[in-house]
PDB file of N, CA and C in Angstrom:
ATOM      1  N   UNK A   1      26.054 -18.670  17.657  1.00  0.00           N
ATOM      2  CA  UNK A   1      24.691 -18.327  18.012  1.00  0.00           C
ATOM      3  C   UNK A   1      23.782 -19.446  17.504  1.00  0.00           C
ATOM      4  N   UNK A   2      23.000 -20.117  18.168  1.00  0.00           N
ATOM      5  CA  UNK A   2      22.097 -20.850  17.738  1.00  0.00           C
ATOM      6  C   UNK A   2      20.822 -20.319  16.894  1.00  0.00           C
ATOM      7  N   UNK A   3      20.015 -21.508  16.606  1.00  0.00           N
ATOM      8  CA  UNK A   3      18.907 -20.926  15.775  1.00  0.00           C
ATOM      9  C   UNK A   3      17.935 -19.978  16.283  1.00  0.00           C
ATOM     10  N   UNK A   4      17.594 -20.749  17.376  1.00  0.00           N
ATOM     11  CA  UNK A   4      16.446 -19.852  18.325  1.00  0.00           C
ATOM     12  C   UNK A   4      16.603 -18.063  18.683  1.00  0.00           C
ATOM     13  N   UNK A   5      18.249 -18.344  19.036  1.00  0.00           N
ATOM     14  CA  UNK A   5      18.911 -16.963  19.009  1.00  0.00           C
ATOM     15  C   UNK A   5      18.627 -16.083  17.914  1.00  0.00           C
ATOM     16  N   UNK A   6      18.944 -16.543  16.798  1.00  0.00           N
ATOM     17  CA  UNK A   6      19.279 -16.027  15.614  1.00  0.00           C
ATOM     18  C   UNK A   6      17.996 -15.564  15.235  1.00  0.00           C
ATOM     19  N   UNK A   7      16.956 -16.262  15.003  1.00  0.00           N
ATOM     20  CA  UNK A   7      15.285 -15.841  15.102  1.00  0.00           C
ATOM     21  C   UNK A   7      15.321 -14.784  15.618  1.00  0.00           C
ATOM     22  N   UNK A   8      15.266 -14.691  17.164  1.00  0.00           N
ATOM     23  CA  UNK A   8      14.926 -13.685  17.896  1.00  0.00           C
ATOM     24  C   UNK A   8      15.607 -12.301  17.519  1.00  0.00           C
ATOM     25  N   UNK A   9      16.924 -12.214  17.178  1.00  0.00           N
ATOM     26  CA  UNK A   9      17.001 -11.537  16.356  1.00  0.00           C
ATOM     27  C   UNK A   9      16.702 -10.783  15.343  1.00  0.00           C
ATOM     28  N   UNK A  10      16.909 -11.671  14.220  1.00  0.00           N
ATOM     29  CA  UNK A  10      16.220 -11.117  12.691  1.00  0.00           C
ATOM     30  C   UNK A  10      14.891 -10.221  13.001  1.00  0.00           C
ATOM     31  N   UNK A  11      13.919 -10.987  14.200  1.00  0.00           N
ATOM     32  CA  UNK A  11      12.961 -10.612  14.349  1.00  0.00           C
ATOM     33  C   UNK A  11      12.473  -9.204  14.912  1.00  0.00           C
ATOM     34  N   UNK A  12      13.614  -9.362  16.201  1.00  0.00           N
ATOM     35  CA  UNK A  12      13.852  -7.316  16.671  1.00  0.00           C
ATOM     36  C   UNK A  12      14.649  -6.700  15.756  1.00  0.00           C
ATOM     37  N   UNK A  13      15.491  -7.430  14.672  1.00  0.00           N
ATOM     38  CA  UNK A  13      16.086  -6.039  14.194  1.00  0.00           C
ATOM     39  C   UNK A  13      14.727  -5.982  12.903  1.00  0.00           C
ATOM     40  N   UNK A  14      14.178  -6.968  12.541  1.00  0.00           N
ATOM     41  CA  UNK A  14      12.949  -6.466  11.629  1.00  0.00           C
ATOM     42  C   UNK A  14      11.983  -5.704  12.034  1.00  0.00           C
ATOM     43  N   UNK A  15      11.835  -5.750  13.451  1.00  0.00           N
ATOM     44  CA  UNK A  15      10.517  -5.127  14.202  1.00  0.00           C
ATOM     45  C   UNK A  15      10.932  -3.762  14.185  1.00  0.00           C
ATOM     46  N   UNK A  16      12.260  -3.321  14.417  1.00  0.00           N
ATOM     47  CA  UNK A  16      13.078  -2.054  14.927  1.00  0.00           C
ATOM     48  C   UNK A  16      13.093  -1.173  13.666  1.00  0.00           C
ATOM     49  N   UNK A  17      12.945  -2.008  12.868  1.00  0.00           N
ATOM     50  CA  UNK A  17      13.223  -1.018  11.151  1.00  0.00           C
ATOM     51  C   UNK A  17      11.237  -0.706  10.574  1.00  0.00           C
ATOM     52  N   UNK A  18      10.750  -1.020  10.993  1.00  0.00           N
ATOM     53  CA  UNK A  18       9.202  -0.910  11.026  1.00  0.00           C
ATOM     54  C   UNK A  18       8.743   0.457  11.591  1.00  0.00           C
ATOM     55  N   UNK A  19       8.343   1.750  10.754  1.00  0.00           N
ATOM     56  CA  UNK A  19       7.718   2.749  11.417  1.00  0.00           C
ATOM     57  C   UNK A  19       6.600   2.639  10.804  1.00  0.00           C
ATOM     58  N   UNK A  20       5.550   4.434  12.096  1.00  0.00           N
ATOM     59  CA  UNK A  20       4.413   4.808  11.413  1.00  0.00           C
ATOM     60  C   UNK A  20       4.468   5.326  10.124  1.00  0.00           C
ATOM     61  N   UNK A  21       2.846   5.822   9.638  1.00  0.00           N
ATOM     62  CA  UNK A  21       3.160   6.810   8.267  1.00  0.00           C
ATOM     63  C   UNK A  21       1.472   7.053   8.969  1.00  0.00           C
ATOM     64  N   UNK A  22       1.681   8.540   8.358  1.00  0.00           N
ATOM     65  CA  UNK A  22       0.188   9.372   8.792  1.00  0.00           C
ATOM     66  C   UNK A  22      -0.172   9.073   7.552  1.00  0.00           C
ATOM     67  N   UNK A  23      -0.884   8.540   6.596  1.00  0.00           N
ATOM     68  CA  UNK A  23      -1.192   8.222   5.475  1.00  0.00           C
ATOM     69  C   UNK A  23      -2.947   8.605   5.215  1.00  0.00           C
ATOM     70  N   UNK A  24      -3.224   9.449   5.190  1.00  0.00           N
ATOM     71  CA  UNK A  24      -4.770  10.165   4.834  1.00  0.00           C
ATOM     72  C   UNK A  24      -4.860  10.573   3.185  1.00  0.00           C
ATOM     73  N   UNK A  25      -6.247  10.091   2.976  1.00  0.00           N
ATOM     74  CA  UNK A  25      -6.830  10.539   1.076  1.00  0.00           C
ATOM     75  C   UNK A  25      -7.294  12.189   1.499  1.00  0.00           C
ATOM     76  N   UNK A  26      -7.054  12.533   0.203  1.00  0.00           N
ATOM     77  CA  UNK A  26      -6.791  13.989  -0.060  1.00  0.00           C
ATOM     78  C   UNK A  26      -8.578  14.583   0.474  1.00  0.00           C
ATOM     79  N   UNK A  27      -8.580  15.138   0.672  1.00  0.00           N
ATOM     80  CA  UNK A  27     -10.053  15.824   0.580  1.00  0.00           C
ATOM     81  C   UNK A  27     -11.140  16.201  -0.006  1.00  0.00           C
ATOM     82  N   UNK A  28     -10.220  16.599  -0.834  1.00  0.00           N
ATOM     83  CA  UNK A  28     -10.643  17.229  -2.092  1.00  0.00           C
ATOM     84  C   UNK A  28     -10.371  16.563  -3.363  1.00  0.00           C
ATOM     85  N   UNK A  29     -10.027  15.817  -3.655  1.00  0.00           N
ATOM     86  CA  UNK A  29      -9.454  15.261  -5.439  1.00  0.00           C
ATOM     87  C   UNK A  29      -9.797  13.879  -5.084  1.00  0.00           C
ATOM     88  N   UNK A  30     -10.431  12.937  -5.853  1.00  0.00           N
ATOM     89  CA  UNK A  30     -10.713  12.152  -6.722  1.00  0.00           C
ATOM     90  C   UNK A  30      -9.685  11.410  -6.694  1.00  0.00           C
ATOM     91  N   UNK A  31      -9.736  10.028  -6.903  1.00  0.00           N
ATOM     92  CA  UNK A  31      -8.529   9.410  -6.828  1.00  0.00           C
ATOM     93  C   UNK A  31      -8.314   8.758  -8.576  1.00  0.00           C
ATOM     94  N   UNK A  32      -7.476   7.844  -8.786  1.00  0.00           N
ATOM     95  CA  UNK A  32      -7.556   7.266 -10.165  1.00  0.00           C
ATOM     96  C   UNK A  32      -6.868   5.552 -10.133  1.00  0.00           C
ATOM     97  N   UNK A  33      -8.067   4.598 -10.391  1.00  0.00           N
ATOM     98  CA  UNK A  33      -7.764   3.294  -9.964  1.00  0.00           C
ATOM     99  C   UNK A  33      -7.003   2.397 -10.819  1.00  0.00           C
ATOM    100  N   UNK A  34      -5.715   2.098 -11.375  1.00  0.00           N
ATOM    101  CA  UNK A  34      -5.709   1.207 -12.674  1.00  0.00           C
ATOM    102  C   UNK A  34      -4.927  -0.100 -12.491  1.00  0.00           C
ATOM    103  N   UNK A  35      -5.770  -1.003 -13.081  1.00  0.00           N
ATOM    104  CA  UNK A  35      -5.307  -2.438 -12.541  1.00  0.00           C
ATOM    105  C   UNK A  35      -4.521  -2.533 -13.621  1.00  0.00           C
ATOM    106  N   UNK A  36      -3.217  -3.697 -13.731  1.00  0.00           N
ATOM    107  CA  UNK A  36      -2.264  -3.907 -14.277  1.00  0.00           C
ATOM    108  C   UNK A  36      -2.186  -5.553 -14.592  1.00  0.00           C
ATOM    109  N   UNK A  37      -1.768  -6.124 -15.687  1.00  0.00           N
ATOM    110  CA  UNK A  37      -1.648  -7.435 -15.819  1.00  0.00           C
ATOM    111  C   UNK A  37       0.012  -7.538 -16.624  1.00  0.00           C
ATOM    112  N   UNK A  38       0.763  -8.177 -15.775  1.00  0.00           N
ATOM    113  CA  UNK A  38       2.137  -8.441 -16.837  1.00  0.00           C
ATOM    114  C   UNK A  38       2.457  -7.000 -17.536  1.00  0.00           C
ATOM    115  N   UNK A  39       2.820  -5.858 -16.172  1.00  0.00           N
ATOM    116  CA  UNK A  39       3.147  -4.566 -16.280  1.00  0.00           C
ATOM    117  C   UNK A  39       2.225  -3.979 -17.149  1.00  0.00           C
ATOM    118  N   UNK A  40       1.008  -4.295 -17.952  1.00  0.00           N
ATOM    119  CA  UNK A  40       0.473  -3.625 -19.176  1.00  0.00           C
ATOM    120  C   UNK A  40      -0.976  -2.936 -18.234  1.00  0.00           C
ATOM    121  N   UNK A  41      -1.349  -1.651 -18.039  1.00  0.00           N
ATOM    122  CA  UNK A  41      -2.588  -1.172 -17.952  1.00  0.00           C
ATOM    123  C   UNK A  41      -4.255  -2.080 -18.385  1.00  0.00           C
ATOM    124  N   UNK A  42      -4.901  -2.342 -17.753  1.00  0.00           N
ATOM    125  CA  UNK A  42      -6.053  -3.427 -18.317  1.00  0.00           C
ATOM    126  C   UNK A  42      -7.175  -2.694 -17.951  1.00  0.00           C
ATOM    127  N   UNK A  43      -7.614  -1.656 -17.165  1.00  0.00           N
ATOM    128  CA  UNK A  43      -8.121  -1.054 -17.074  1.00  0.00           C
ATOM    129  C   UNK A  43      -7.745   0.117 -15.851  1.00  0.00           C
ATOM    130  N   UNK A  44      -9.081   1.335 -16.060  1.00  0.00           N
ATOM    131  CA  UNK A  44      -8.569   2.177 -15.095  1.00  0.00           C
ATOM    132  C   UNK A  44      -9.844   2.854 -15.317  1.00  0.00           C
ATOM    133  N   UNK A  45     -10.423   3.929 -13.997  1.00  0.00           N
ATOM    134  CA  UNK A  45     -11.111   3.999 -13.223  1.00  0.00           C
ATOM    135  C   UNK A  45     -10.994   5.562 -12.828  1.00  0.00           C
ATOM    136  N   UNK A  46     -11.648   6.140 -11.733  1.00  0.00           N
ATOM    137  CA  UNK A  46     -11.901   6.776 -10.697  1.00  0.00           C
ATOM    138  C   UNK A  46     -12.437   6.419  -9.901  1.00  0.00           C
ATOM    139  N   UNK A  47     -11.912   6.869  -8.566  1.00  0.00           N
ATOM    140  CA  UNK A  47     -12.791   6.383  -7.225  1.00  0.00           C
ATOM    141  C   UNK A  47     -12.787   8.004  -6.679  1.00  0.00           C
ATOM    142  N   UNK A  48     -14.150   8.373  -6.411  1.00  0.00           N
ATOM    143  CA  UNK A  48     -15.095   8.986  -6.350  1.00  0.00           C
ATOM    144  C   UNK A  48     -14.599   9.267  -4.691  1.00  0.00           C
ATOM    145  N   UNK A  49     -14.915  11.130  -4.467  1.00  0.00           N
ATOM    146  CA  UNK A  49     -14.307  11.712  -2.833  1.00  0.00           C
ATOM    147  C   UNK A  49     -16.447  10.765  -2.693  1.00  0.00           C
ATOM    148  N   UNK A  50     -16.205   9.974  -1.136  1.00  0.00           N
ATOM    149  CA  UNK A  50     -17.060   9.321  -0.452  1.00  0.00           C
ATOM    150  C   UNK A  50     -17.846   8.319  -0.919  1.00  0.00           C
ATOM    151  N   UNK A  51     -17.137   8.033  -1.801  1.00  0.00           N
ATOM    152  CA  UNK A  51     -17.509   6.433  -2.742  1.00  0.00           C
ATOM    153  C   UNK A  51     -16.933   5.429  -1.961  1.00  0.00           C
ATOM    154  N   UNK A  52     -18.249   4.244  -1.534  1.00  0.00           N
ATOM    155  CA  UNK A  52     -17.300   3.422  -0.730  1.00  0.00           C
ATOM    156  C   UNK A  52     -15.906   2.818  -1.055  1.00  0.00           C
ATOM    157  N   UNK A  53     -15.916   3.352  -2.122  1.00  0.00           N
ATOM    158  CA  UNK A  53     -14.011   2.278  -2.457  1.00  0.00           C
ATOM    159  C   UNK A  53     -13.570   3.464  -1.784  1.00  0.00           C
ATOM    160  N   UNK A  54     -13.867   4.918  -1.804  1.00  0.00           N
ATOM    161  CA  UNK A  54     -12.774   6.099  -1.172  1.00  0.00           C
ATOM    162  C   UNK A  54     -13.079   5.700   0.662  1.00  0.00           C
ATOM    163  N   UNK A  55     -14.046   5.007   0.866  1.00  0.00           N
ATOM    164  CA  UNK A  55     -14.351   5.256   2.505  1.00  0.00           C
ATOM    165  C   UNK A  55     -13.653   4.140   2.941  1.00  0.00           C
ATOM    166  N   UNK A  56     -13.655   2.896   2.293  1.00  0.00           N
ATOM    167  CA  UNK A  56     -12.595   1.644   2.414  1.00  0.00           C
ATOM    168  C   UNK A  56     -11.198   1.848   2.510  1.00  0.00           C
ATOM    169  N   UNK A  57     -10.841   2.350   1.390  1.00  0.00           N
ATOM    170  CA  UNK A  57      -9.788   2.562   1.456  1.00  0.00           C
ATOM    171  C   UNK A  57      -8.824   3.404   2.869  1.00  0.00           C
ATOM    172  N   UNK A  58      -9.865   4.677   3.000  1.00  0.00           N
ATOM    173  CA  UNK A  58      -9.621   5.473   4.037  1.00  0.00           C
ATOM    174  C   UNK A  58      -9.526   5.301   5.407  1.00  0.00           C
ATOM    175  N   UNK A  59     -10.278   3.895   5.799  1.00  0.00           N
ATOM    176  CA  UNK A  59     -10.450   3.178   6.770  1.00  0.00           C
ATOM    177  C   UNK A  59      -9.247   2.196   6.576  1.00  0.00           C
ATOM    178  N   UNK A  60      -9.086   1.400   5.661  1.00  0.00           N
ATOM    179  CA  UNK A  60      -7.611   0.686   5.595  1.00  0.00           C
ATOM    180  C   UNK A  60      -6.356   1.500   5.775  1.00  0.00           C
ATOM    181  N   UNK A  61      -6.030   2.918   5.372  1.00  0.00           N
ATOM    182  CA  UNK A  61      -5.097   3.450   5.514  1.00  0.00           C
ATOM    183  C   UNK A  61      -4.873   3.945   7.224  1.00  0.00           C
ATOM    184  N   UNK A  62      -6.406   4.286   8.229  1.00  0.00           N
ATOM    185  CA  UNK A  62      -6.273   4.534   8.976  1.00  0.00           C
ATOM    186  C   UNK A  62      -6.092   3.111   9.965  1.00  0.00           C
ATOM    187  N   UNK A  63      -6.453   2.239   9.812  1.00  0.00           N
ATOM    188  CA  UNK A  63      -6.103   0.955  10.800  1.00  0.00           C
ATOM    189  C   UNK A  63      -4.650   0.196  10.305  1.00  0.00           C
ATOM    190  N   UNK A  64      -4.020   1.039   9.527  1.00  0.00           N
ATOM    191  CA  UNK A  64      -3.013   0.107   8.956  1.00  0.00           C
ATOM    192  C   UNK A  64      -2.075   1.372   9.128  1.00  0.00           C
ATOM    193  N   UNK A  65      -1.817   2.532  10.317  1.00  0.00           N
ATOM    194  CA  UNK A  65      -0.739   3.079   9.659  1.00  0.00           C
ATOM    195  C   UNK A  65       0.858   2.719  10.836  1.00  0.00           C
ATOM    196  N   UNK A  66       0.933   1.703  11.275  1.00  0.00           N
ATOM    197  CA  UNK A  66       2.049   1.418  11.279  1.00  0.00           C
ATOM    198  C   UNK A  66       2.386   0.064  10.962  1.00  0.00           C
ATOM    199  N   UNK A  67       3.781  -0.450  10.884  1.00  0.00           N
ATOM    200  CA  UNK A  67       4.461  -1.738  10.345  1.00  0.00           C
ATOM    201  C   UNK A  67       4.874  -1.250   9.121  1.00  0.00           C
ATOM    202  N   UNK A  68       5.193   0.038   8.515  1.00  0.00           N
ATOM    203  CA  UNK A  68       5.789   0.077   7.334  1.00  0.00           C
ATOM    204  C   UNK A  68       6.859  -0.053   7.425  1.00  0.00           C
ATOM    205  N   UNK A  69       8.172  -0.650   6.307  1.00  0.00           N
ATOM    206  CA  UNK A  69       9.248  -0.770   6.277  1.00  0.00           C
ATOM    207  C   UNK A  69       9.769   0.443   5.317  1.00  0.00           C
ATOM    208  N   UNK A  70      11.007   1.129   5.333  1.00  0.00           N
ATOM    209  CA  UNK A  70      11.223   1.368   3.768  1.00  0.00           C
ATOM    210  C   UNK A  70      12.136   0.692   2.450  1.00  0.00           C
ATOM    211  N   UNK A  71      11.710   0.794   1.526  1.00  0.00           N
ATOM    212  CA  UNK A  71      12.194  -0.151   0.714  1.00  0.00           C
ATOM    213  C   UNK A  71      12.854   0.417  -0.828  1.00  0.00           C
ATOM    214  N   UNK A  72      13.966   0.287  -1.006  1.00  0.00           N
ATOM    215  CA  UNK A  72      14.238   0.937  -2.319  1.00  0.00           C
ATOM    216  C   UNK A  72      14.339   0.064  -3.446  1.00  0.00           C
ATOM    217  N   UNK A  73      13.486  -1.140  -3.609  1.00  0.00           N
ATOM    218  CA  UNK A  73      13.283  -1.633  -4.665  1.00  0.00           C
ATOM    219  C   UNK A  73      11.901  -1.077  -5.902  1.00  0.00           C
ATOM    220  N   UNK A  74      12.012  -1.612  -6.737  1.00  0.00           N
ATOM    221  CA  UNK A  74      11.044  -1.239  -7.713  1.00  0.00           C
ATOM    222  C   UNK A  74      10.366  -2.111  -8.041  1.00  0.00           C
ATOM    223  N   UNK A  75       8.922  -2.081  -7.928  1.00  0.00           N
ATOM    224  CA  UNK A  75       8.061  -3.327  -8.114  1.00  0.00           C
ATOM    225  C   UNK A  75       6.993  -3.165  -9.187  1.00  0.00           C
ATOM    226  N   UNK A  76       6.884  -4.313  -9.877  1.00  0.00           N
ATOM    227  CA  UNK A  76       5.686  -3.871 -11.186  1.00  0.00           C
ATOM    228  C   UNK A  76       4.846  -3.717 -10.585  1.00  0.00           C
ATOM    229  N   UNK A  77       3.769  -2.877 -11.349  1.00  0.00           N
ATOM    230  CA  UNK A  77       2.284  -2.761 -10.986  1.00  0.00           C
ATOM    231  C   UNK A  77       1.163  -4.076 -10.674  1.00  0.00           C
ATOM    232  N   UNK A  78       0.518  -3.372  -9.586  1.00  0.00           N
ATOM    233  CA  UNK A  78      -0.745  -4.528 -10.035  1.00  0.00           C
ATOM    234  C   UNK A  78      -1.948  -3.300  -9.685  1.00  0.00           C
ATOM    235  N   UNK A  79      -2.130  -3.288  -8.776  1.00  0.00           N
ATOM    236  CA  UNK A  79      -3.546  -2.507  -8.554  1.00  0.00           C
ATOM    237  C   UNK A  79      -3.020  -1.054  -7.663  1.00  0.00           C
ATOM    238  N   UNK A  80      -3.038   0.183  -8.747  1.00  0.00           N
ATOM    239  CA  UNK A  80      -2.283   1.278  -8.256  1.00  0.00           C
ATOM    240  C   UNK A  80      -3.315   2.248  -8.042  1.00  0.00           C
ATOM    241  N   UNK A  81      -3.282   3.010  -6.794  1.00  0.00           N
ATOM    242  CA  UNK A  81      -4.311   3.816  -6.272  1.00  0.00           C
ATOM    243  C   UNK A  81      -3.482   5.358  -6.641  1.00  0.00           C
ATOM    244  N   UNK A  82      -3.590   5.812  -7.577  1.00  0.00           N
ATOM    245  CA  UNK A  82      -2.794   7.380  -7.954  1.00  0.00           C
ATOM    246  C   UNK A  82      -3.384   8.297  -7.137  1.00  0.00           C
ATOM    247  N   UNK A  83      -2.833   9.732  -6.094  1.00  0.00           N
ATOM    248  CA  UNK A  83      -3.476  10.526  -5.918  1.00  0.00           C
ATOM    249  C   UNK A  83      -2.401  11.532  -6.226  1.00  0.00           C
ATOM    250  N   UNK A  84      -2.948  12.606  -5.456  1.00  0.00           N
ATOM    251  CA  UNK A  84      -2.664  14.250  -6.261  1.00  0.00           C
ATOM    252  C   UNK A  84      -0.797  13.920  -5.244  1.00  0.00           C
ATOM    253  N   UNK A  85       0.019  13.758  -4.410  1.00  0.00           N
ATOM    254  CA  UNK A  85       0.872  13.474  -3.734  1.00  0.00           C
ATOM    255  C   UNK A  85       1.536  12.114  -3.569  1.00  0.00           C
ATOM    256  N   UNK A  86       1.011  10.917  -3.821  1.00  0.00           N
ATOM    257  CA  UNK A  86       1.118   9.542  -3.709  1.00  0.00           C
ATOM    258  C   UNK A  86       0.459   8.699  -4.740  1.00  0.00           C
ATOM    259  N   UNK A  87       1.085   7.361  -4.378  1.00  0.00           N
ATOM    260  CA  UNK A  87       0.519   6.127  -5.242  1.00  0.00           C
ATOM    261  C   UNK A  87       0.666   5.097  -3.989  1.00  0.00           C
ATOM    262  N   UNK A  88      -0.506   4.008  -4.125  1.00  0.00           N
ATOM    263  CA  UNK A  88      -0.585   3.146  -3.538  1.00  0.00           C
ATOM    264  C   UNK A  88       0.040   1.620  -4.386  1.00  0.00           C
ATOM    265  N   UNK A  89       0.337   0.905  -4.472  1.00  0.00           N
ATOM    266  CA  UNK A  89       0.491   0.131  -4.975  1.00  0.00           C
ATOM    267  C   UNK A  89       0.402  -1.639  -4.615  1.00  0.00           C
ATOM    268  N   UNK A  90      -0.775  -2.249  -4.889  1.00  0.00           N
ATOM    269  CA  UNK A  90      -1.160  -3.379  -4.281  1.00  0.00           C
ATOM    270  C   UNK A  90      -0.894  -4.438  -4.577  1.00  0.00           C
ATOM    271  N   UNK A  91       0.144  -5.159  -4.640  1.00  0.00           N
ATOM    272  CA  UNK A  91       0.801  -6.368  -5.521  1.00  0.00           C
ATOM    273  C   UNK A  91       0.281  -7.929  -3.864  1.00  0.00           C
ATOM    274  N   UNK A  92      -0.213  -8.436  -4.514  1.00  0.00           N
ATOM    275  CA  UNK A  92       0.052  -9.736  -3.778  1.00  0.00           C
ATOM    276  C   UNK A  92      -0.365  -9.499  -2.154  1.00  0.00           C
ATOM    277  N   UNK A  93       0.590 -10.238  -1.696  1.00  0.00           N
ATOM    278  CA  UNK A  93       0.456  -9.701  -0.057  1.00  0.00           C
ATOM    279  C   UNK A  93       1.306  -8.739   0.404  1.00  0.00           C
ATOM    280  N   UNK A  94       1.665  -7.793  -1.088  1.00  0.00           N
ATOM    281  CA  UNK A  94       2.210  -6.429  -0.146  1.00  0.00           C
ATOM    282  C   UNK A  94       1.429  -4.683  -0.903  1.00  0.00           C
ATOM    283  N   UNK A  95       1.552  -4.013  -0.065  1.00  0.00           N
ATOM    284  CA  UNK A  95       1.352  -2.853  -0.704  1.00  0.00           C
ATOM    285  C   UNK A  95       2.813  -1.541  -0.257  1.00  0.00           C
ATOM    286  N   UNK A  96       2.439  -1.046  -1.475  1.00  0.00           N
ATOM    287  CA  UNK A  96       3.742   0.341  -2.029  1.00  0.00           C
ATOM    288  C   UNK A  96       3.052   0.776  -1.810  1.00  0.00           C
ATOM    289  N   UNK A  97       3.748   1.903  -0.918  1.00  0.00           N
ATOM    290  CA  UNK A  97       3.283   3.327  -0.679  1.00  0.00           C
ATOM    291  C   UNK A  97       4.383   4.554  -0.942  1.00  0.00           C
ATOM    292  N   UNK A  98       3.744   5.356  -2.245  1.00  0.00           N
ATOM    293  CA  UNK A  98       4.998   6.174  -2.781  1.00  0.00           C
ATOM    294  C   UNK A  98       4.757   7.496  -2.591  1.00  0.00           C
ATOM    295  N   UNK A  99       5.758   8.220  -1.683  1.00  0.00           N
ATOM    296  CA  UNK A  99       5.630   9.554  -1.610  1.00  0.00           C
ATOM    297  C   UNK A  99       7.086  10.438  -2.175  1.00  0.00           C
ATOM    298  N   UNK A 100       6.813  11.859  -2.026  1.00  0.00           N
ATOM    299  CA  UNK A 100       8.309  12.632  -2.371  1.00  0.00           C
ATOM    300  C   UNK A 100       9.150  12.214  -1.338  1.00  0.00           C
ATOM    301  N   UNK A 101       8.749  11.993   0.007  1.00  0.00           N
ATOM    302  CA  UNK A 101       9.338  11.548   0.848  1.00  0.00           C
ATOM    303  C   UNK A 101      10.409  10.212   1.186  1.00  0.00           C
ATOM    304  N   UNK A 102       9.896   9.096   0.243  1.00  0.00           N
ATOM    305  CA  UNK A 102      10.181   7.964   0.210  1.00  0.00           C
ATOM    306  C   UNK A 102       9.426   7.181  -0.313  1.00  0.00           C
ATOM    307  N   UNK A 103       9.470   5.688  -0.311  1.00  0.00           N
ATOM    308  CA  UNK A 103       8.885   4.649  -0.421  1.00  0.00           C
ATOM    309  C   UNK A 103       8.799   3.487   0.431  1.00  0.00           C
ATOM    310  N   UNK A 104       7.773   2.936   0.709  1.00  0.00           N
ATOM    311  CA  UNK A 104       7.533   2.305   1.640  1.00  0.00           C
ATOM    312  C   UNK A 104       6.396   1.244   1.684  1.00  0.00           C
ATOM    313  N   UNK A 105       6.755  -0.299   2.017  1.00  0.00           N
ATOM    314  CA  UNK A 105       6.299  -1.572   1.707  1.00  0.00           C
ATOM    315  C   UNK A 105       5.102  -2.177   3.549  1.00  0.00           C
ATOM    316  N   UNK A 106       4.141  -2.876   3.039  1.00  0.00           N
ATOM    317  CA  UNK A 106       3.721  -3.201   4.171  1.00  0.00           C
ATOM    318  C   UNK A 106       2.860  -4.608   3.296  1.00  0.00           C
ATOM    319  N   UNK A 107       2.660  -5.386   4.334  1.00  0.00           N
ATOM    320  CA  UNK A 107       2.293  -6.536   4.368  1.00  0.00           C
ATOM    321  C   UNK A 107       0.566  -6.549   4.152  1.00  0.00           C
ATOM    322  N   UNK A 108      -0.046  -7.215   3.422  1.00  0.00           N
ATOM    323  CA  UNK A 108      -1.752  -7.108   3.181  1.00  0.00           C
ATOM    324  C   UNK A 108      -1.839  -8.503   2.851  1.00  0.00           C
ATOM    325  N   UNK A 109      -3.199  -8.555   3.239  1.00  0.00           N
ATOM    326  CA  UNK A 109      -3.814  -9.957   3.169  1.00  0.00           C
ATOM    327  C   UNK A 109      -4.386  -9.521   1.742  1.00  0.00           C
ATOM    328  N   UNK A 110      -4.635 -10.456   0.595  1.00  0.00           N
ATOM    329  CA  UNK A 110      -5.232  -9.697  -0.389  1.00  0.00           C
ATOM    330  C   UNK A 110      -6.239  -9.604  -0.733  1.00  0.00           C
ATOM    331  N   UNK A 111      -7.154 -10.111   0.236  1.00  0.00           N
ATOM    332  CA  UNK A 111      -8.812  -9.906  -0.192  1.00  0.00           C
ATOM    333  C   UNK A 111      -8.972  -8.777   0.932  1.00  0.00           C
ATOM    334  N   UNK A 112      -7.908  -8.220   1.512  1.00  0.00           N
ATOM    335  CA  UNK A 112      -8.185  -7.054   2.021  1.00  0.00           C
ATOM    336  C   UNK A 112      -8.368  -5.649   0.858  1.00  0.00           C
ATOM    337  N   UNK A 113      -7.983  -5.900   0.043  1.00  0.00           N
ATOM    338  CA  UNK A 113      -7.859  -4.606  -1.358  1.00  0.00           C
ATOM    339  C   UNK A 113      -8.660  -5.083  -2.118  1.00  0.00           C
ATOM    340  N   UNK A 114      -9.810  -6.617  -1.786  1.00  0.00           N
ATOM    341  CA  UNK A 114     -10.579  -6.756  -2.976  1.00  0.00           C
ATOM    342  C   UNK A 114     -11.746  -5.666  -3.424  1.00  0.00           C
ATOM    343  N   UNK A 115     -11.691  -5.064  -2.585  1.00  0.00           N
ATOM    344  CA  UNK A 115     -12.802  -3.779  -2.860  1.00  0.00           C
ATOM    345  C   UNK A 115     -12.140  -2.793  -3.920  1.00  0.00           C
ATOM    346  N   UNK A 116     -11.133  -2.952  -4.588  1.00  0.00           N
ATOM    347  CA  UNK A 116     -10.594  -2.160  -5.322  1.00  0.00           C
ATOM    348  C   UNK A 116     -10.799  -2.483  -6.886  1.00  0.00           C
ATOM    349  N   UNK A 117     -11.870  -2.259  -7.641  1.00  0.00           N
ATOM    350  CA  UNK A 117     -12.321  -2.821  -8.767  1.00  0.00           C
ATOM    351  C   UNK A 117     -13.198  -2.047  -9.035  1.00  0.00           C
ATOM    352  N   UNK A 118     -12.651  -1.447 -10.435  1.00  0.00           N
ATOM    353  CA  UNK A 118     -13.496  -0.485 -11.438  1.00  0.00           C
ATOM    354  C   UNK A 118     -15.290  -1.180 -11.716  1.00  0.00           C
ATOM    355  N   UNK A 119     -16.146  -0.643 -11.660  1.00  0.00           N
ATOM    356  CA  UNK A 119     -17.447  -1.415 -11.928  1.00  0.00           C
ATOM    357  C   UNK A 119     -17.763  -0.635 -13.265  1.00  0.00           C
TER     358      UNK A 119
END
């Protein structure tokens, strides 16, 4: 198989392993924001039900809910969004998304999560 082949490949069987996730913030509860440096807690937060970090966020979860992969690795913290069912988890150019259900990785630009900062 040549290269070009081989691309095209990797690429449908990567595309093929990619689902949705209905991914919505709770209604009711408050979320809890805590940034991480070299696995250690550095600060932490609440984000507030209709605080623009909760309306950002809510809008990122809704334009972003497919291309997830699932992934059974374990990744340190960087910027973890806790709620009453899930954790978000924002490392670099990827974000964790952790449910009872599974776990599951997606690709972010990272000044897309820069709105995520305790004031």
């Amino acid at each position: 198989m040549n290269y070009a082949a081989s691309l095209i490949f990797f690429v449908v069987l990567v595309a093929g392993c990619t689902q949705d996730l209905s991914l919505t913030l709770p209604p009711d509860a408050q979320l809890k924001l805590t940034s991480h440096v070299h696995r250690s807690p550095t600060e932490t937060c609440s984000i507030a039900l209709g605080s623009p970090q909760y309306q950002e966020l809510g809008k990122w979860l809704n334009q972003n809910r497919g291309g997830w992969q699932t992934t059974p690795a374990t990744y340190v913290p960087g910027k973890v969004v806790s709620g009453p069912d899930f954790t978000l988890n924002f490392i670099g150019s990827m974000v964790i998304a952790n449910f009872a259900s599974g776990q599951y990785s997606h690709s972010i630009v990272p000044t897309d999560y820069g709105f995520l900062q305790c004031k």
